[in-house]
N, C-alpha and C. Protein backbone atom coordinates (compact mmCIF):
# COMPACT_ATOMS: atom_id res chain seq x y z
N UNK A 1 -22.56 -12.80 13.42
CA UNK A 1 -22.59 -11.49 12.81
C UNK A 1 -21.45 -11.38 11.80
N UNK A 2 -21.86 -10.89 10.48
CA UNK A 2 -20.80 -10.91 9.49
C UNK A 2 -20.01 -9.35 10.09
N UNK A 3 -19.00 -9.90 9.36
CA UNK A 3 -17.80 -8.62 9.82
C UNK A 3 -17.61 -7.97 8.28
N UNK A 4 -17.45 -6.53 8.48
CA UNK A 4 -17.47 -5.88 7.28
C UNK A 4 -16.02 -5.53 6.79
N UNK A 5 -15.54 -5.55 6.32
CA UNK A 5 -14.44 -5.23 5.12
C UNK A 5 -13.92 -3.63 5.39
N UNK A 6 -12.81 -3.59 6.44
CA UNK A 6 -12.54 -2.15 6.39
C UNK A 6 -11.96 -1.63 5.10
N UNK A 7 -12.46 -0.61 4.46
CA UNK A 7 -12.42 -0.23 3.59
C UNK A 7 -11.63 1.06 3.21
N UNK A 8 -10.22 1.21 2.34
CA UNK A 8 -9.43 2.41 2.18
C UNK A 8 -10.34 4.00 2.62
N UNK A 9 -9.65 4.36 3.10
CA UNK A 9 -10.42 6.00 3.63
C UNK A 9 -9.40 7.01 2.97
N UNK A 10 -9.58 7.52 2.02
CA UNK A 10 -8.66 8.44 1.26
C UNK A 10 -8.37 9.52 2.46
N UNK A 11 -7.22 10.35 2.97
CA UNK A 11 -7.55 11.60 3.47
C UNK A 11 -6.21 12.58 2.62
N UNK A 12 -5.93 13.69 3.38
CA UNK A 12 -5.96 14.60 2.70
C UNK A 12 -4.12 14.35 2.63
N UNK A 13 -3.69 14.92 1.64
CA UNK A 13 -2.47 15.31 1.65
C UNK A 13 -1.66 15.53 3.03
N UNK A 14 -1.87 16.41 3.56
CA UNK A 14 -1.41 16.86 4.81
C UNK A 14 -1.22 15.97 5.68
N UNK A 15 -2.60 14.97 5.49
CA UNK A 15 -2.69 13.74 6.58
C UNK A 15 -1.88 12.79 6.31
N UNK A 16 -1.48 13.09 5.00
CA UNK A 16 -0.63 11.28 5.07
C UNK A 16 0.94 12.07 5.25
N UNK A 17 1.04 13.67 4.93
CA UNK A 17 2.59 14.01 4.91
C UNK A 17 2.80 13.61 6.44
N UNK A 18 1.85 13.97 7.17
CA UNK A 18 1.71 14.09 8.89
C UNK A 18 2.37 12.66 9.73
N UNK A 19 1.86 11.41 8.93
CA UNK A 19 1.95 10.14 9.37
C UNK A 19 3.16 9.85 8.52
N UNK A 20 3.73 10.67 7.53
CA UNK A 20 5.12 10.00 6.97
C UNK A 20 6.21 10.52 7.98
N UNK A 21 5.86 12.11 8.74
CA UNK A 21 6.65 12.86 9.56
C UNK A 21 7.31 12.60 10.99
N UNK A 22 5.80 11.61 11.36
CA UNK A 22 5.74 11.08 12.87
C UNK A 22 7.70 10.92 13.19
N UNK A 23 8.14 10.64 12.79
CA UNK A 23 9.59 9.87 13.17
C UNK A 23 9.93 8.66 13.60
N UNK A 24 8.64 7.73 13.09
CA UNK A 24 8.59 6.17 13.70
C UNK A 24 9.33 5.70 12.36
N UNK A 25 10.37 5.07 12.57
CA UNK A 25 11.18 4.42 11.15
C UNK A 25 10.45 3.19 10.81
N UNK A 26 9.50 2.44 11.56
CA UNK A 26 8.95 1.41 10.97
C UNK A 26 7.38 2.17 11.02
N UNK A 27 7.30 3.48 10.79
CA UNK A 27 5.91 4.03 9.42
C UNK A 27 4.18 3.12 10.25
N UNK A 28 4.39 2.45 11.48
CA UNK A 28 3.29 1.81 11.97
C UNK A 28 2.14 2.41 11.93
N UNK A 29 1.75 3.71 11.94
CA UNK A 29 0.50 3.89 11.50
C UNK A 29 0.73 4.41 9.96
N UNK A 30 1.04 4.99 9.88
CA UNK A 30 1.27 4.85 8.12
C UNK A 30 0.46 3.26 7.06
N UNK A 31 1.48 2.16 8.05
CA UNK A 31 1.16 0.97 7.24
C UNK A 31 -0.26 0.53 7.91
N UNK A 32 -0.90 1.51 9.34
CA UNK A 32 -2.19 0.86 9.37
C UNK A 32 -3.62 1.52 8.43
N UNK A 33 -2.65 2.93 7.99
CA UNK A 33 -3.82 3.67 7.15
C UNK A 33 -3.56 3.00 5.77
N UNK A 34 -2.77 2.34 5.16
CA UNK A 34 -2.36 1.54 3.51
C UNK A 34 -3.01 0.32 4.03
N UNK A 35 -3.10 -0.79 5.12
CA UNK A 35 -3.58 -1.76 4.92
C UNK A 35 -4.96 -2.13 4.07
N UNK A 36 -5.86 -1.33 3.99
CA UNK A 36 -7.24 -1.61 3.03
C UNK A 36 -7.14 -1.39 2.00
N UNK A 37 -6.03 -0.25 1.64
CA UNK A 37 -5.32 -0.07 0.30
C UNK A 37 -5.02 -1.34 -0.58
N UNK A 38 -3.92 -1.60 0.43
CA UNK A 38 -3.00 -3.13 -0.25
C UNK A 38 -4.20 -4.32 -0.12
N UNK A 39 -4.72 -4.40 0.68
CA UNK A 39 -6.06 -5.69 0.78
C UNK A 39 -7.10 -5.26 -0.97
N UNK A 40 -7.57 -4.20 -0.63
CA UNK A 40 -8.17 -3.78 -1.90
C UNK A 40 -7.53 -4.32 -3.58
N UNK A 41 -6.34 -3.64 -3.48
CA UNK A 41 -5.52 -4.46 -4.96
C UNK A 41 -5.66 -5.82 -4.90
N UNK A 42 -4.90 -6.37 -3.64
CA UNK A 42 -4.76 -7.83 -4.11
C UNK A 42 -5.99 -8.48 -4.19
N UNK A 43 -6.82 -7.61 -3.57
CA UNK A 43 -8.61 -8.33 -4.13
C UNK A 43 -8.99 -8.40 -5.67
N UNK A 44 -7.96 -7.48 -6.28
CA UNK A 44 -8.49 -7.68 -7.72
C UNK A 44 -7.94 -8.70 -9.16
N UNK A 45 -7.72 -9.73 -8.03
CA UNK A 45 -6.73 -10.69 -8.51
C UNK A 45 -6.81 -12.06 -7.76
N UNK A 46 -6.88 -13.70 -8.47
CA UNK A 46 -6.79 -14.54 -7.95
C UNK A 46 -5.24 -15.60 -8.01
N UNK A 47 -5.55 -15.83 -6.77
CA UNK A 47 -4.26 -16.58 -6.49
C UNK A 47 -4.40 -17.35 -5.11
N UNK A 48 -3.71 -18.23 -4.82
CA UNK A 48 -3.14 -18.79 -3.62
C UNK A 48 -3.49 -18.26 -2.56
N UNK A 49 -3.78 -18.79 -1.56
CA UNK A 49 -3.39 -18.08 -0.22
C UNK A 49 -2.25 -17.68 0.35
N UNK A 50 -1.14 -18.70 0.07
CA UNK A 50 0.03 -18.26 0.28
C UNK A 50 0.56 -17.21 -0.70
N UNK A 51 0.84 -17.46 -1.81
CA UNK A 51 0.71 -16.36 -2.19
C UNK A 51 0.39 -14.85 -2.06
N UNK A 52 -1.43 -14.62 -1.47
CA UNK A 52 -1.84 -13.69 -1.45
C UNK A 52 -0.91 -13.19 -0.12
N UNK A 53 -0.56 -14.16 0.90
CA UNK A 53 0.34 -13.62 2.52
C UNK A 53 1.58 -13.29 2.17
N UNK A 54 1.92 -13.77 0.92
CA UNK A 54 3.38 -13.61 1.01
C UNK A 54 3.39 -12.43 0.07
N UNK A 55 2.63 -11.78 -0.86
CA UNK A 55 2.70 -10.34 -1.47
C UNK A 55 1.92 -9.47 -0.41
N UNK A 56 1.33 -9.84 0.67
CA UNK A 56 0.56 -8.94 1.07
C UNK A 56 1.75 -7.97 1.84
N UNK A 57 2.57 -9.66 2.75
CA UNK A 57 4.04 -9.02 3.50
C UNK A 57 5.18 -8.13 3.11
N UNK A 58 5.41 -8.99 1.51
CA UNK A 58 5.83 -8.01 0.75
C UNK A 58 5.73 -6.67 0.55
N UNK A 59 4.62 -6.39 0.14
CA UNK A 59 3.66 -5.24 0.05
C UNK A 59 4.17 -4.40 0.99
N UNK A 60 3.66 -4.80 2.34
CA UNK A 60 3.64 -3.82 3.37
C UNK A 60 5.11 -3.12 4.08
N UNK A 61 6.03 -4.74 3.84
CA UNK A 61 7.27 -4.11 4.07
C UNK A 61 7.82 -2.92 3.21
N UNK A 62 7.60 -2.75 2.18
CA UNK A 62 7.64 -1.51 0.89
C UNK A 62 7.05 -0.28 1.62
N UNK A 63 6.39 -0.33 2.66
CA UNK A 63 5.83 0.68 2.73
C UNK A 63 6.84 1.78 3.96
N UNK A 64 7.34 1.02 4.15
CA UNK A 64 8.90 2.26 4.69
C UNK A 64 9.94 2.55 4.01
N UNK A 65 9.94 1.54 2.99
CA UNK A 65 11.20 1.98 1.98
C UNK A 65 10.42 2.64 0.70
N UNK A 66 9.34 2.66 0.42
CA UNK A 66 8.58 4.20 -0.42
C UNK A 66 8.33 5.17 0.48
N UNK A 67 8.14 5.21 1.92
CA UNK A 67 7.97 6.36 2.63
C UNK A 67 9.28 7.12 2.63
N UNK A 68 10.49 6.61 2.73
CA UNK A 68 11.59 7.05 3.11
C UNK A 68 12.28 7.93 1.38
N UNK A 69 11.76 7.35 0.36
CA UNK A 69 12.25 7.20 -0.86
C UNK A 69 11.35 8.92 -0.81
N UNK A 70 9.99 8.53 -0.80
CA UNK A 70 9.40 9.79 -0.87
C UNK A 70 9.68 11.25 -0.16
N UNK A 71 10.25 11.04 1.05
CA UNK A 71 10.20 12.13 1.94
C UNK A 71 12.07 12.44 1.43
N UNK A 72 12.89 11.46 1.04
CA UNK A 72 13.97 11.87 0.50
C UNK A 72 14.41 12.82 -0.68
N UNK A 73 13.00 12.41 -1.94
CA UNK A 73 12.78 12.92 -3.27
C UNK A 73 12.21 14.30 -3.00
N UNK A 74 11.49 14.27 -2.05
CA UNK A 74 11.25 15.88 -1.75
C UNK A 74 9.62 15.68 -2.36
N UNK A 75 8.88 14.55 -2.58
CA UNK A 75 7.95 14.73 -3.64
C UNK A 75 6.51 15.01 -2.86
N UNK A 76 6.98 15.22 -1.51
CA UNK A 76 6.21 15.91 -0.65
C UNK A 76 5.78 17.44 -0.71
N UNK A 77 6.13 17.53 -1.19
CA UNK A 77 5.91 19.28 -1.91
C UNK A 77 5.12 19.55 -3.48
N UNK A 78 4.97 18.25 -3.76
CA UNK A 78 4.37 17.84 -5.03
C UNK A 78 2.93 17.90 -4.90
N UNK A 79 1.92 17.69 -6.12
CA UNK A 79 0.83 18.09 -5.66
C UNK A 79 -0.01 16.33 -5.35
N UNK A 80 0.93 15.39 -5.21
CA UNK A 80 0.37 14.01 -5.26
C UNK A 80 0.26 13.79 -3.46
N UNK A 81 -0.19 12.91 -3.47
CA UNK A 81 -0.41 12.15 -1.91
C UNK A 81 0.60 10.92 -1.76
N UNK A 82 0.83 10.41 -0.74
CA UNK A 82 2.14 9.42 -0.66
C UNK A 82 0.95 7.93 -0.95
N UNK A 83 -0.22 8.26 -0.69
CA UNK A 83 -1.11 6.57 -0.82
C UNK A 83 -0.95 6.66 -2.94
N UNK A 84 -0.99 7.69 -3.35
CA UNK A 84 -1.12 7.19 -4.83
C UNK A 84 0.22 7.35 -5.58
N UNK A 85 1.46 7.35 -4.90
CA UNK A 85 2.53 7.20 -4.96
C UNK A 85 2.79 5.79 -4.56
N UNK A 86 2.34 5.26 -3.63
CA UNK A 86 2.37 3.69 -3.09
C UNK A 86 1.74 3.02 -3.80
N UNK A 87 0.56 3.14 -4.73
CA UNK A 87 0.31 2.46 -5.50
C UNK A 87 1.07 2.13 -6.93
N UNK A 88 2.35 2.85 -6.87
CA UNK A 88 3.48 2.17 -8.03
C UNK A 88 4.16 0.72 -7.13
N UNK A 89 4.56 0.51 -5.92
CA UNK A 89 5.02 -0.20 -5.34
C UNK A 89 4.10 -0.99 -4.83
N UNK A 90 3.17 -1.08 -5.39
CA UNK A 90 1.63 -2.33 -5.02
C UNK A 90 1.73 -3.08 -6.19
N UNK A 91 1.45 -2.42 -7.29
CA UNK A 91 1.27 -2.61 -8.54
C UNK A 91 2.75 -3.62 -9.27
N UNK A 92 4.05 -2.92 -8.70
CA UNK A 92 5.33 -3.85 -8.85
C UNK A 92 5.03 -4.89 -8.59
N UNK A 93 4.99 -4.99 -7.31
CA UNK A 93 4.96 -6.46 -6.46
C UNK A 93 4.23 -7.36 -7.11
N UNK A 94 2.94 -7.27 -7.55
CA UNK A 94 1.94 -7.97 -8.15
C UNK A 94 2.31 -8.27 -9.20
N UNK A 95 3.38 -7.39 -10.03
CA UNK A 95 3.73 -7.96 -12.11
C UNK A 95 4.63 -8.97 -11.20
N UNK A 96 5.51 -8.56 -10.43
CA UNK A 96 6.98 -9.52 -10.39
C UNK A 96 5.71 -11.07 -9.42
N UNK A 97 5.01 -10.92 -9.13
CA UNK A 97 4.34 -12.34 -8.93
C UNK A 97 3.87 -12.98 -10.38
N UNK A 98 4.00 -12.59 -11.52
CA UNK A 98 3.72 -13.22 -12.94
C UNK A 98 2.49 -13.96 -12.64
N UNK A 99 2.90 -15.65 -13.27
CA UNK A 99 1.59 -16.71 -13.37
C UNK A 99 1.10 -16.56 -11.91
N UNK A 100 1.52 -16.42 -11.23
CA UNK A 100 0.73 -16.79 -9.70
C UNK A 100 -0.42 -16.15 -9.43
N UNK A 101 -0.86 -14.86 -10.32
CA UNK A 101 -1.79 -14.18 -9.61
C UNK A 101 -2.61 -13.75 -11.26
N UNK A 102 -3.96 -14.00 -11.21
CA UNK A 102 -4.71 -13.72 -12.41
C UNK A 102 -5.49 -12.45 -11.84
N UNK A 103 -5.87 -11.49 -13.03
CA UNK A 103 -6.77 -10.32 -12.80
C UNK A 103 -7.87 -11.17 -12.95
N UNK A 104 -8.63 -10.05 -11.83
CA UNK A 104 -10.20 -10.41 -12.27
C UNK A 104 -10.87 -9.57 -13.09
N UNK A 105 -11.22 -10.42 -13.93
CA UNK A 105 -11.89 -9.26 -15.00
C UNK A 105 -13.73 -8.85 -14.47
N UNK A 106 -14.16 -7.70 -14.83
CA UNK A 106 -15.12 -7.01 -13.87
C UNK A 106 -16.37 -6.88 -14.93
């Protein structure tokens, strides 16, 4: 039986301020609602396997030091969500990988 591709589930503002609030400093469900997020980007791009594990780790470790950055900036009161705020710190990771990782063009 093929296995399907969990796939990003946008939810609401509230929901992601809720999971930045929890008080878990390592953000564990936080980084389990971004995982299809971060899988999704680096899908739009070829490279390595190692590679793809070693930005994916990258990636995810970012995701307590933009949670913390965010809930510090106050930008929680803003009219953005913290997942399309995380996509500046997806998007980093991937330029500072240069030659290693090609777009796929669509």
């Amino acid at each position: 039986m093929e296995q399907k591709k969990k796939q990003f589930q946008p939810q609401s503002k509230e929901y992601e301020i809720a999971l930045l609030q929890k008080g878990d400093p390592e953000f564990k469900e936080l980084k389990e609602h971004l995982i299809p997020l971060i899988k999704s980007a680096l899908n739009h791009f070829i490279m390595s396997k190692e590679t793809y594990n070693q930005l994916y780790k990258e990636i995810l470790e970012d995701v307590s030091v933009a949670a913390k950055r965010f809930l510090k900036s106050g930008r929680q009161d803003k009219d953005y969500k913290f997942s399309a705020y995380y996509t500046w710190y997806i998007s980093q990771r991937i330029e500072q990988a240069g030659d290693k990782v090609t777009k796929i063009k669509k």
